[in-house]
Protein backbone atom coordinates (compact mmCIF):
# COMPACT_ATOMS: atom_id res chain seq x y z
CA UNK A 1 157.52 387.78 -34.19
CA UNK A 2 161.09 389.84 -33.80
CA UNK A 3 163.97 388.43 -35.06
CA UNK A 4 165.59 385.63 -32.45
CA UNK A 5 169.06 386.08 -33.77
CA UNK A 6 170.68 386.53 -37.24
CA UNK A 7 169.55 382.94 -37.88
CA UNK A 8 165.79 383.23 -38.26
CA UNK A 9 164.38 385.88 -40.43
CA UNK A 10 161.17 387.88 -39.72
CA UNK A 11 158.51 386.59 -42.35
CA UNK A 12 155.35 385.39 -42.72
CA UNK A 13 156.86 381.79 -43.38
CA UNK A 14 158.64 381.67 -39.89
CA UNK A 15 155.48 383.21 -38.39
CA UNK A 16 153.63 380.60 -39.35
CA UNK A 17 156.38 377.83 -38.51
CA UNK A 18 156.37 379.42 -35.18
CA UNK A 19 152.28 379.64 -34.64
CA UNK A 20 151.95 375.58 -35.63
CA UNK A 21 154.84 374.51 -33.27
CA UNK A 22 154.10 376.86 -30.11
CA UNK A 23 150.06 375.12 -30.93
CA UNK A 24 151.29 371.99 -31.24
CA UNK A 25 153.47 372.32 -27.61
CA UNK A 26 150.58 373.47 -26.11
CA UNK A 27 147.96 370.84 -26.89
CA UNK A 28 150.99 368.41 -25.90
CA UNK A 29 151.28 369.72 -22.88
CA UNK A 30 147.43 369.67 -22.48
CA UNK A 31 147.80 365.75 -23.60
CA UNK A 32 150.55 365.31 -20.92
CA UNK A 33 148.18 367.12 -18.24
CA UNK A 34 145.61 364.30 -19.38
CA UNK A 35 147.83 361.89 -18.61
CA UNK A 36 148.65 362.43 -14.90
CA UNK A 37 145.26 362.70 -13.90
CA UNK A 38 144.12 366.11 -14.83
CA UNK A 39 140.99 365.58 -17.11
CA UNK A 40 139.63 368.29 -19.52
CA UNK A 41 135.98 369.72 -18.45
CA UNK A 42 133.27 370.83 -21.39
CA UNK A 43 135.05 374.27 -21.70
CA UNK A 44 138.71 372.92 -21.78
CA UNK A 45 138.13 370.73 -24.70
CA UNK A 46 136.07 373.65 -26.85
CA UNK A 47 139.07 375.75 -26.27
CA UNK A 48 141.37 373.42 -27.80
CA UNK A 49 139.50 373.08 -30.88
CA UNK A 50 141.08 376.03 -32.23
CA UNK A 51 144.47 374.40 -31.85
CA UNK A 52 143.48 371.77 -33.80
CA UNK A 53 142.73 373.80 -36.52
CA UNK A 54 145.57 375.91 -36.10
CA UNK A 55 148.26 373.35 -36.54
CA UNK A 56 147.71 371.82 -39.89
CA UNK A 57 146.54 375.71 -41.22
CA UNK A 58 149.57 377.18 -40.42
CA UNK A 59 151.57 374.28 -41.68
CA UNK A 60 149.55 375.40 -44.98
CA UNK A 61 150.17 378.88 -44.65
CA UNK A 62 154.05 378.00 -44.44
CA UNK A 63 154.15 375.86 -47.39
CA UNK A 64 152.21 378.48 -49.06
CA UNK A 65 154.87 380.96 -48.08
CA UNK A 66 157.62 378.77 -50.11
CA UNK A 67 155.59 380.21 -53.47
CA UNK A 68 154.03 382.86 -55.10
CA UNK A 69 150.63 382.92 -52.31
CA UNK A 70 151.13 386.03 -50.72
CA UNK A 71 147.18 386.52 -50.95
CA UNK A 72 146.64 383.00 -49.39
CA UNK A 73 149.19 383.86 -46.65
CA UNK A 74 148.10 387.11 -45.81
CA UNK A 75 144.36 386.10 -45.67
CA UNK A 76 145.42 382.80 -43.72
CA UNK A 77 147.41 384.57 -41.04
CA UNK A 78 144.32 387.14 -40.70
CA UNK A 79 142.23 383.78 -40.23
CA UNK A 80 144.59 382.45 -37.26
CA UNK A 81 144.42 385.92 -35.69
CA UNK A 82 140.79 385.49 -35.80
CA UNK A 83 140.73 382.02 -34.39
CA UNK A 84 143.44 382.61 -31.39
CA UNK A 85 141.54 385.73 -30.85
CA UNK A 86 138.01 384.21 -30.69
CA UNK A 87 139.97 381.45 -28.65
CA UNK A 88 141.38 384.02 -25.95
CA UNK A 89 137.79 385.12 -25.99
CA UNK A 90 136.85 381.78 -24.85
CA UNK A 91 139.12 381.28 -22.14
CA UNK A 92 138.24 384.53 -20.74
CA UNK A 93 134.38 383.19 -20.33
CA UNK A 94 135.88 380.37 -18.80
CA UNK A 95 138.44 381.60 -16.57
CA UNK A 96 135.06 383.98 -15.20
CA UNK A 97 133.65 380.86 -14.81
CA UNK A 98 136.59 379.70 -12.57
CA UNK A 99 136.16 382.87 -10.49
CA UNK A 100 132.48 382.81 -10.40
CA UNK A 101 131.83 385.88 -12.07
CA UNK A 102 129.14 384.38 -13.75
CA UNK A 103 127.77 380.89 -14.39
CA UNK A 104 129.23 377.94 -16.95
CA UNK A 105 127.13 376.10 -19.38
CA UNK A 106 124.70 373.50 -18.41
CA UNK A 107 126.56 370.76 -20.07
CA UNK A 108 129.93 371.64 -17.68
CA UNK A 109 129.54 368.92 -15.38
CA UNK A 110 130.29 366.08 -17.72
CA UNK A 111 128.87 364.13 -20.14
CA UNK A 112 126.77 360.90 -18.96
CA UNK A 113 126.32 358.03 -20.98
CA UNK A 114 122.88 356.08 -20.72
CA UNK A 115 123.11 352.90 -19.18
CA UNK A 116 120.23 350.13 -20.73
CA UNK A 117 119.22 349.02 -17.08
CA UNK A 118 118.84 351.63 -14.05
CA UNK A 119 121.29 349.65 -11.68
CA UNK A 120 124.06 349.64 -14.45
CA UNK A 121 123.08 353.06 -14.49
CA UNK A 122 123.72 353.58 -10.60
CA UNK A 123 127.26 351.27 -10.82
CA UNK A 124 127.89 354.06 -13.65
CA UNK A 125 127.27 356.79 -11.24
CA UNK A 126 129.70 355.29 -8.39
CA UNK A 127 132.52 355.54 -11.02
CA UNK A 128 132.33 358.83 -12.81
CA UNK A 129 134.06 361.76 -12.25
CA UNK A 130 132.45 364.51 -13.29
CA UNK A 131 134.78 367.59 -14.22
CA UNK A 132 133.33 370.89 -13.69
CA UNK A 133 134.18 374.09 -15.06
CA UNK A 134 133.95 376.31 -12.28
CA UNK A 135 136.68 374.06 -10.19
CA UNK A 136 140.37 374.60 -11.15
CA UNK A 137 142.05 371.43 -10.95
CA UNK A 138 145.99 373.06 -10.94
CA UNK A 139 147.55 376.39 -10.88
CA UNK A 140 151.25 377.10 -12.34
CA UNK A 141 152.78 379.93 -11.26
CA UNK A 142 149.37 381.11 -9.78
CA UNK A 143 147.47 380.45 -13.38
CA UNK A 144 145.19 377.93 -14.02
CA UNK A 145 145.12 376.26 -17.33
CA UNK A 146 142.58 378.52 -18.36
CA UNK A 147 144.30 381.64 -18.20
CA UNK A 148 147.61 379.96 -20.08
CA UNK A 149 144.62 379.38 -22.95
CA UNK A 150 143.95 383.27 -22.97
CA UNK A 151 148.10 384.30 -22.61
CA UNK A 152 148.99 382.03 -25.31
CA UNK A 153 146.13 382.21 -27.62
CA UNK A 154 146.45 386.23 -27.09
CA UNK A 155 150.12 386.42 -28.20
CA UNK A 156 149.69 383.78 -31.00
CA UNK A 157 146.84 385.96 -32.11
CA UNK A 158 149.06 389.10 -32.10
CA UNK A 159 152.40 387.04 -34.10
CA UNK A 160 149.40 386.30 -36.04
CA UNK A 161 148.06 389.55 -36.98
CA UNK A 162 151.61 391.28 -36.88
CA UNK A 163 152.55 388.94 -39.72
CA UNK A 164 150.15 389.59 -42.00
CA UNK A 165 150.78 392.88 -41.33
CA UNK A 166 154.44 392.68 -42.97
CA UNK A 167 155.70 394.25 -45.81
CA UNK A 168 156.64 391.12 -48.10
């Protein structure tokens, strides 16, 4: 990451401040987006699996920066380059899924719980809402949530990868 003013040094410490808090806004705002209405399909909820992991490891690669681990930094920022990488990966299959450049996974249309009687299993039916992968629920500023997955994932993967790359 380049410096952002006088007041915020370029190291691997800040990198990795600045990897677990721009993870953390982004499964927040994926929470908020849960919570007026727009609910994660199959592929949504894979891709933020990486976040998860993300935040507390680069939490531990900035407390490791406070000491002497320039080994465990080094090889921990190479790890979250790998994971936002594999994670951009990811949304790409799914924002070609989106498009219909090719077809989703079987298990994209939702997850169905088994009901012990077949008419509870028919009331179940009437009140499910299955989320598919191929339909984009919203768009901002002509993106769907998908494609934010691949932008951010992408440049956390390159602060990632730059960082380890710095001179210590």
């Amino acid at each position: 990451m380049s410096r952002l003013g006088s007041a915020l040094p370029d190291t691997r410490q800040n990198n990795a401040i600045a990897i677990g808090v721009i993870a953390a806004a982004a499964l927040a705002g994926a929470w908020i987006f849960q919570t007026f209405g727009i609910v994660p399909c199959e592929l949504c909820l894979k891709q933020r699996i990486a976040y998860y992991g993300a935040v507390p490891l680069a939490a531990l690669i900035a407390y490791a920066g406070t000491g002497r681990g320039r080994p465990v930094v080094v090889a921990g920022l190479i790890g979250l380059a790998l994971i936002f990488a594999l994670n951009a990966g990811l949304g790409i299959y799914h924002s070609g899924v989106e498009w219909a450049l090719w077809k989703g996974p079987a298990d994209c249309t939702g997850a169905i719980s088994a009901a012990p009687k077949v008419t509870d299993f028919l009331k179940e039916l009437e009140t499910i809402k299955v989320v598919r992968c191929d339909e984009v629920q919203i768009r901002i500023l002509g993106l769907s949530l998908a494609n934010w997955n691949v932008v951010i994932s992408a440049a956390l993967a390159v602060i990632a990868a730059r960082a380890a790359a710095l001179k210590a």
